[in-house]
C-alpha atoms as a PDB file:
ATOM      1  CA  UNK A   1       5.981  -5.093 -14.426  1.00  0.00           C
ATOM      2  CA  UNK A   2       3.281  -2.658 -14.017  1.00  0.00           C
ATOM      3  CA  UNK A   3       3.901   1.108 -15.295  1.00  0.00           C
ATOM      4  CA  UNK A   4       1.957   4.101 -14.066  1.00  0.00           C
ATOM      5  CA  UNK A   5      -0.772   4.104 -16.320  1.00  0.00           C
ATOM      6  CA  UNK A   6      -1.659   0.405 -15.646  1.00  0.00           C
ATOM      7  CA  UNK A   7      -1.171   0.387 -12.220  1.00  0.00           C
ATOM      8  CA  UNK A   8      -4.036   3.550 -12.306  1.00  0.00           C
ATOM      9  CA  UNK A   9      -6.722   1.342 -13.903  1.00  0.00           C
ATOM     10  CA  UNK A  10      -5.779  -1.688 -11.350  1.00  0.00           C
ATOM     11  CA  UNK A  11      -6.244   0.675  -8.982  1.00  0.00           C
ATOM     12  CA  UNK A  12      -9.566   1.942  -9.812  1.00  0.00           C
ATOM     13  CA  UNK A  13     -10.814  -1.993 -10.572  1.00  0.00           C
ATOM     14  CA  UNK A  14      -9.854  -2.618  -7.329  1.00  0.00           C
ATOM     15  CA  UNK A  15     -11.445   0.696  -5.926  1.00  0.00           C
ATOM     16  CA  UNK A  16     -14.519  -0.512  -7.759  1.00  0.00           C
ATOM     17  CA  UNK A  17     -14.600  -4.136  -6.183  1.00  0.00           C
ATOM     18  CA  UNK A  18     -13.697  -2.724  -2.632  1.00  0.00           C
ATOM     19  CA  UNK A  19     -16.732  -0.115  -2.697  1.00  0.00           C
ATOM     20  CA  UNK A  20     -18.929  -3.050  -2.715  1.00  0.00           C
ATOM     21  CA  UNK A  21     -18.139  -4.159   0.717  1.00  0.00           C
ATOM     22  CA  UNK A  22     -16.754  -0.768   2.411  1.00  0.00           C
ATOM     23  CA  UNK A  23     -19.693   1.388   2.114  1.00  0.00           C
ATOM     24  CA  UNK A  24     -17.579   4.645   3.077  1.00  0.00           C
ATOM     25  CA  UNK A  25     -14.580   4.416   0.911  1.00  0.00           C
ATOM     26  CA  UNK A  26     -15.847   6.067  -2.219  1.00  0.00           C
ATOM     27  CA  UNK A  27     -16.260   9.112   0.050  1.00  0.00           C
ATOM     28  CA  UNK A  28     -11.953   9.020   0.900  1.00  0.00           C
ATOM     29  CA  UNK A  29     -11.924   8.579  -2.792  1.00  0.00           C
ATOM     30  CA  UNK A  30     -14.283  11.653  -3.918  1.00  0.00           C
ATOM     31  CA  UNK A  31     -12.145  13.829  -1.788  1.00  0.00           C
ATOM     32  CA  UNK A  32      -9.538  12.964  -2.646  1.00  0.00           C
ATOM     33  CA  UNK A  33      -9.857  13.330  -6.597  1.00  0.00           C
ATOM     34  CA  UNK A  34      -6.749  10.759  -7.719  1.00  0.00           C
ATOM     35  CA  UNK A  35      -4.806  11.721  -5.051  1.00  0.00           C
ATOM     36  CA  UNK A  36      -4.940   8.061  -3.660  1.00  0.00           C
ATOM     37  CA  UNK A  37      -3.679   6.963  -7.472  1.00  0.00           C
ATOM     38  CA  UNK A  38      -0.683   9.529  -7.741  1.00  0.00           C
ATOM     39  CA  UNK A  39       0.236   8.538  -4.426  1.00  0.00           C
ATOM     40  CA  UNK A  40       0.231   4.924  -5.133  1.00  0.00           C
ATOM     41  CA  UNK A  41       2.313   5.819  -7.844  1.00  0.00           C
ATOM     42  CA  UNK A  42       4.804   7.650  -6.306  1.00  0.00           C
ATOM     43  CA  UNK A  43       4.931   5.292  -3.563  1.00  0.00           C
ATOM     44  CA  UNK A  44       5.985   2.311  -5.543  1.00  0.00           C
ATOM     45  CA  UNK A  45       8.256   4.139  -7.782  1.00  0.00           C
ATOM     46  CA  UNK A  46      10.285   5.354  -4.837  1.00  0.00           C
ATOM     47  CA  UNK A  47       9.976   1.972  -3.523  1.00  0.00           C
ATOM     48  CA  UNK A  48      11.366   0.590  -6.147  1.00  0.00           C
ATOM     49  CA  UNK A  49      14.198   2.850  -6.304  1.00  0.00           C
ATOM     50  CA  UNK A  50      15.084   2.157  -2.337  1.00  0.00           C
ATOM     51  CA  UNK A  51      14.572  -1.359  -3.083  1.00  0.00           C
ATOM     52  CA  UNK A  52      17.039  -1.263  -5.859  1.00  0.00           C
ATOM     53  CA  UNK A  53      19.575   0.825  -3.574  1.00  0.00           C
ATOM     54  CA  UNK A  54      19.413  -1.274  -0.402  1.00  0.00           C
ATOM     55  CA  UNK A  55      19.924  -4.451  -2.792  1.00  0.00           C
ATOM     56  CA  UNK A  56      23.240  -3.005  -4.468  1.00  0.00           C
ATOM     57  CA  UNK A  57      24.276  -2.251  -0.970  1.00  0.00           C
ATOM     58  CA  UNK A  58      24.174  -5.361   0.675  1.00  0.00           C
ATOM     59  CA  UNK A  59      25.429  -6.813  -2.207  1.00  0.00           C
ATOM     60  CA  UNK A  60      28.784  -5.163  -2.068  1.00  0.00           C
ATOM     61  CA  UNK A  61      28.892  -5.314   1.668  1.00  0.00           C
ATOM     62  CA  UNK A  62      31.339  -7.617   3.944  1.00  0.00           C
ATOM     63  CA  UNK A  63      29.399 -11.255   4.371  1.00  0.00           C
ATOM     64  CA  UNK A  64      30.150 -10.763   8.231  1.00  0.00           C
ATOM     65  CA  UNK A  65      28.324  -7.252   8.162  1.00  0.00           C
ATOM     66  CA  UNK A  66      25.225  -8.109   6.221  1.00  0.00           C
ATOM     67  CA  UNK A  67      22.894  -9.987   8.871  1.00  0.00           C
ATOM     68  CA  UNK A  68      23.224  -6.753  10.761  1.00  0.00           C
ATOM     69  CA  UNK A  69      22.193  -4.526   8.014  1.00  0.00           C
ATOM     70  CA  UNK A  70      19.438  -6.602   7.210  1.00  0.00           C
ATOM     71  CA  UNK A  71      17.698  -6.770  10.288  1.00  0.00           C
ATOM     72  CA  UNK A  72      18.386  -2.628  10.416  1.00  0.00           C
ATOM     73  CA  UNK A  73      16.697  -2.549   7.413  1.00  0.00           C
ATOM     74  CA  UNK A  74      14.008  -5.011   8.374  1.00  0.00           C
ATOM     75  CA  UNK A  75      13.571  -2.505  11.913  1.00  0.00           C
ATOM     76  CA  UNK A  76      13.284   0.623   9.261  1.00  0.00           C
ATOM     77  CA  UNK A  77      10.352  -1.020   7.133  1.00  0.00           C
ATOM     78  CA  UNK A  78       8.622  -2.097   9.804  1.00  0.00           C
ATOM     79  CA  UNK A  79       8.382   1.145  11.251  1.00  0.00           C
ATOM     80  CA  UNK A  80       7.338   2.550   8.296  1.00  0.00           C
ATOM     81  CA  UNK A  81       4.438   0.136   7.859  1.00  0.00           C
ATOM     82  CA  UNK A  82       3.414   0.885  10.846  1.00  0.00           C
ATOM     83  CA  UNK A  83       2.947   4.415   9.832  1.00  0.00           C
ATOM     84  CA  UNK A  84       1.055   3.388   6.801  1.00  0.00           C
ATOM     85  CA  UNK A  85      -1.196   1.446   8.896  1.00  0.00           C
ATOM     86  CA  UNK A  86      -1.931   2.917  11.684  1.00  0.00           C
ATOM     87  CA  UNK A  87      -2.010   6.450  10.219  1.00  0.00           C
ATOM     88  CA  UNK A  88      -2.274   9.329  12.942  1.00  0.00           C
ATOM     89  CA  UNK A  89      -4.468  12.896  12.974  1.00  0.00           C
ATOM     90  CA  UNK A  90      -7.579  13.285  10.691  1.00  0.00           C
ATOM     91  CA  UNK A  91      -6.416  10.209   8.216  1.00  0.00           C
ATOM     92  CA  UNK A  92      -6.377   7.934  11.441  1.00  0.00           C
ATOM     93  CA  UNK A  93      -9.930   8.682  12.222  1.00  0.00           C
ATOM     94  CA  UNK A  94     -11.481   8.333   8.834  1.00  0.00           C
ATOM     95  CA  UNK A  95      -9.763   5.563   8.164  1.00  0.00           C
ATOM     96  CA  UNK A  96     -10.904   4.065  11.610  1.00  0.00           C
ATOM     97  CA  UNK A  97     -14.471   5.424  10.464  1.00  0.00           C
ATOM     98  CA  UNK A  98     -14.613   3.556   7.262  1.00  0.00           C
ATOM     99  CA  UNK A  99     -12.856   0.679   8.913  1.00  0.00           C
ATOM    100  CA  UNK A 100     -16.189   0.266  11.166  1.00  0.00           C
ATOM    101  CA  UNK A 101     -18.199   0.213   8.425  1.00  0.00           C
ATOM    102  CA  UNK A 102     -16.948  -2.235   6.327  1.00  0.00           C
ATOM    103  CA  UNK A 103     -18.068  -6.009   5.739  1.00  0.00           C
ATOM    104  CA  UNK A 104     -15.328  -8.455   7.373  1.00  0.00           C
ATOM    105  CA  UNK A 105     -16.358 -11.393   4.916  1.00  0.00           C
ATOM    106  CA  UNK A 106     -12.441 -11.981   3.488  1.00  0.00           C
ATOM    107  CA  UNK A 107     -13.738 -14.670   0.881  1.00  0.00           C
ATOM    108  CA  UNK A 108     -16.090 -12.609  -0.383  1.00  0.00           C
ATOM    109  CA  UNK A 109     -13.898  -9.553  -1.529  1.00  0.00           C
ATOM    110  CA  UNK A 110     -11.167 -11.916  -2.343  1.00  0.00           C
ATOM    111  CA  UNK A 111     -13.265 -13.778  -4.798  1.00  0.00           C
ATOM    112  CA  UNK A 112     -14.737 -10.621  -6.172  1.00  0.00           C
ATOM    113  CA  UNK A 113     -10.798  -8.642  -6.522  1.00  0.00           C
ATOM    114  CA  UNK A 114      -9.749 -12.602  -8.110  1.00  0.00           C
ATOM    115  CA  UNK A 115     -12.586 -11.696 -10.500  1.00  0.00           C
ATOM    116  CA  UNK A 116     -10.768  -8.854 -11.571  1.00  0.00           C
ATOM    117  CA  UNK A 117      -7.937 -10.938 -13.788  1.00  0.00           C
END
């Protein structure tokens, strides 16, 4: 498992690799200092912690209850993605900015992010 301090310089590898084919993301990255990072970070740590809640959870709940609290769950994330991707107010259109700009060949910047290992 990845702590904080390697999941920082995976991060900026990836950062790295990704500025090659998204001409405009070093700018989101420049003002935002390591914002981006220490987000990241917080973000999978409380993930993790939800993760491990909602698994001791359903693990103690009745058998004829669980499907049902599963796809609640499922309805929650998916919600939440959604606000991850589709991000609203001046995120949203920088994102959508950058997003314009990018290059859409999907080989190419997974071969170059495999290169990373």
């Amino acid at each position: 498992m990845l702590d904080d301090d390697h999941l920082a310089v995976v991060l900026d590898q990836a950062q790295g690799v990704l500025d090659r084919f998204s001409p405009f993301l070093h700018l989101l990255d420049r003002l935002g200092g390591k914002t981006d990072e220490a987000i990241a970070n917080f973000s999978i740590d409380v993930a993790r912690q939800e993760a491990w809640h909602e698994a001791a959870r359903l693990a103690t709940e009745r058998p004829d209850l669980r499907a049902g609290s599963i796809q609640a769950l499922d309805r929650r994330v998916a919600l939440l993605a959604e606000r991850v991707i589709v991000p609203g107010g001046l995120a949203g259109i920088g994102i959508k900015l950058i997003a314009t700009t990018e290059r859409r060949d999907v080989a190419a910047v997974a071969a170059a992010i495999d290169g990373l290992g």
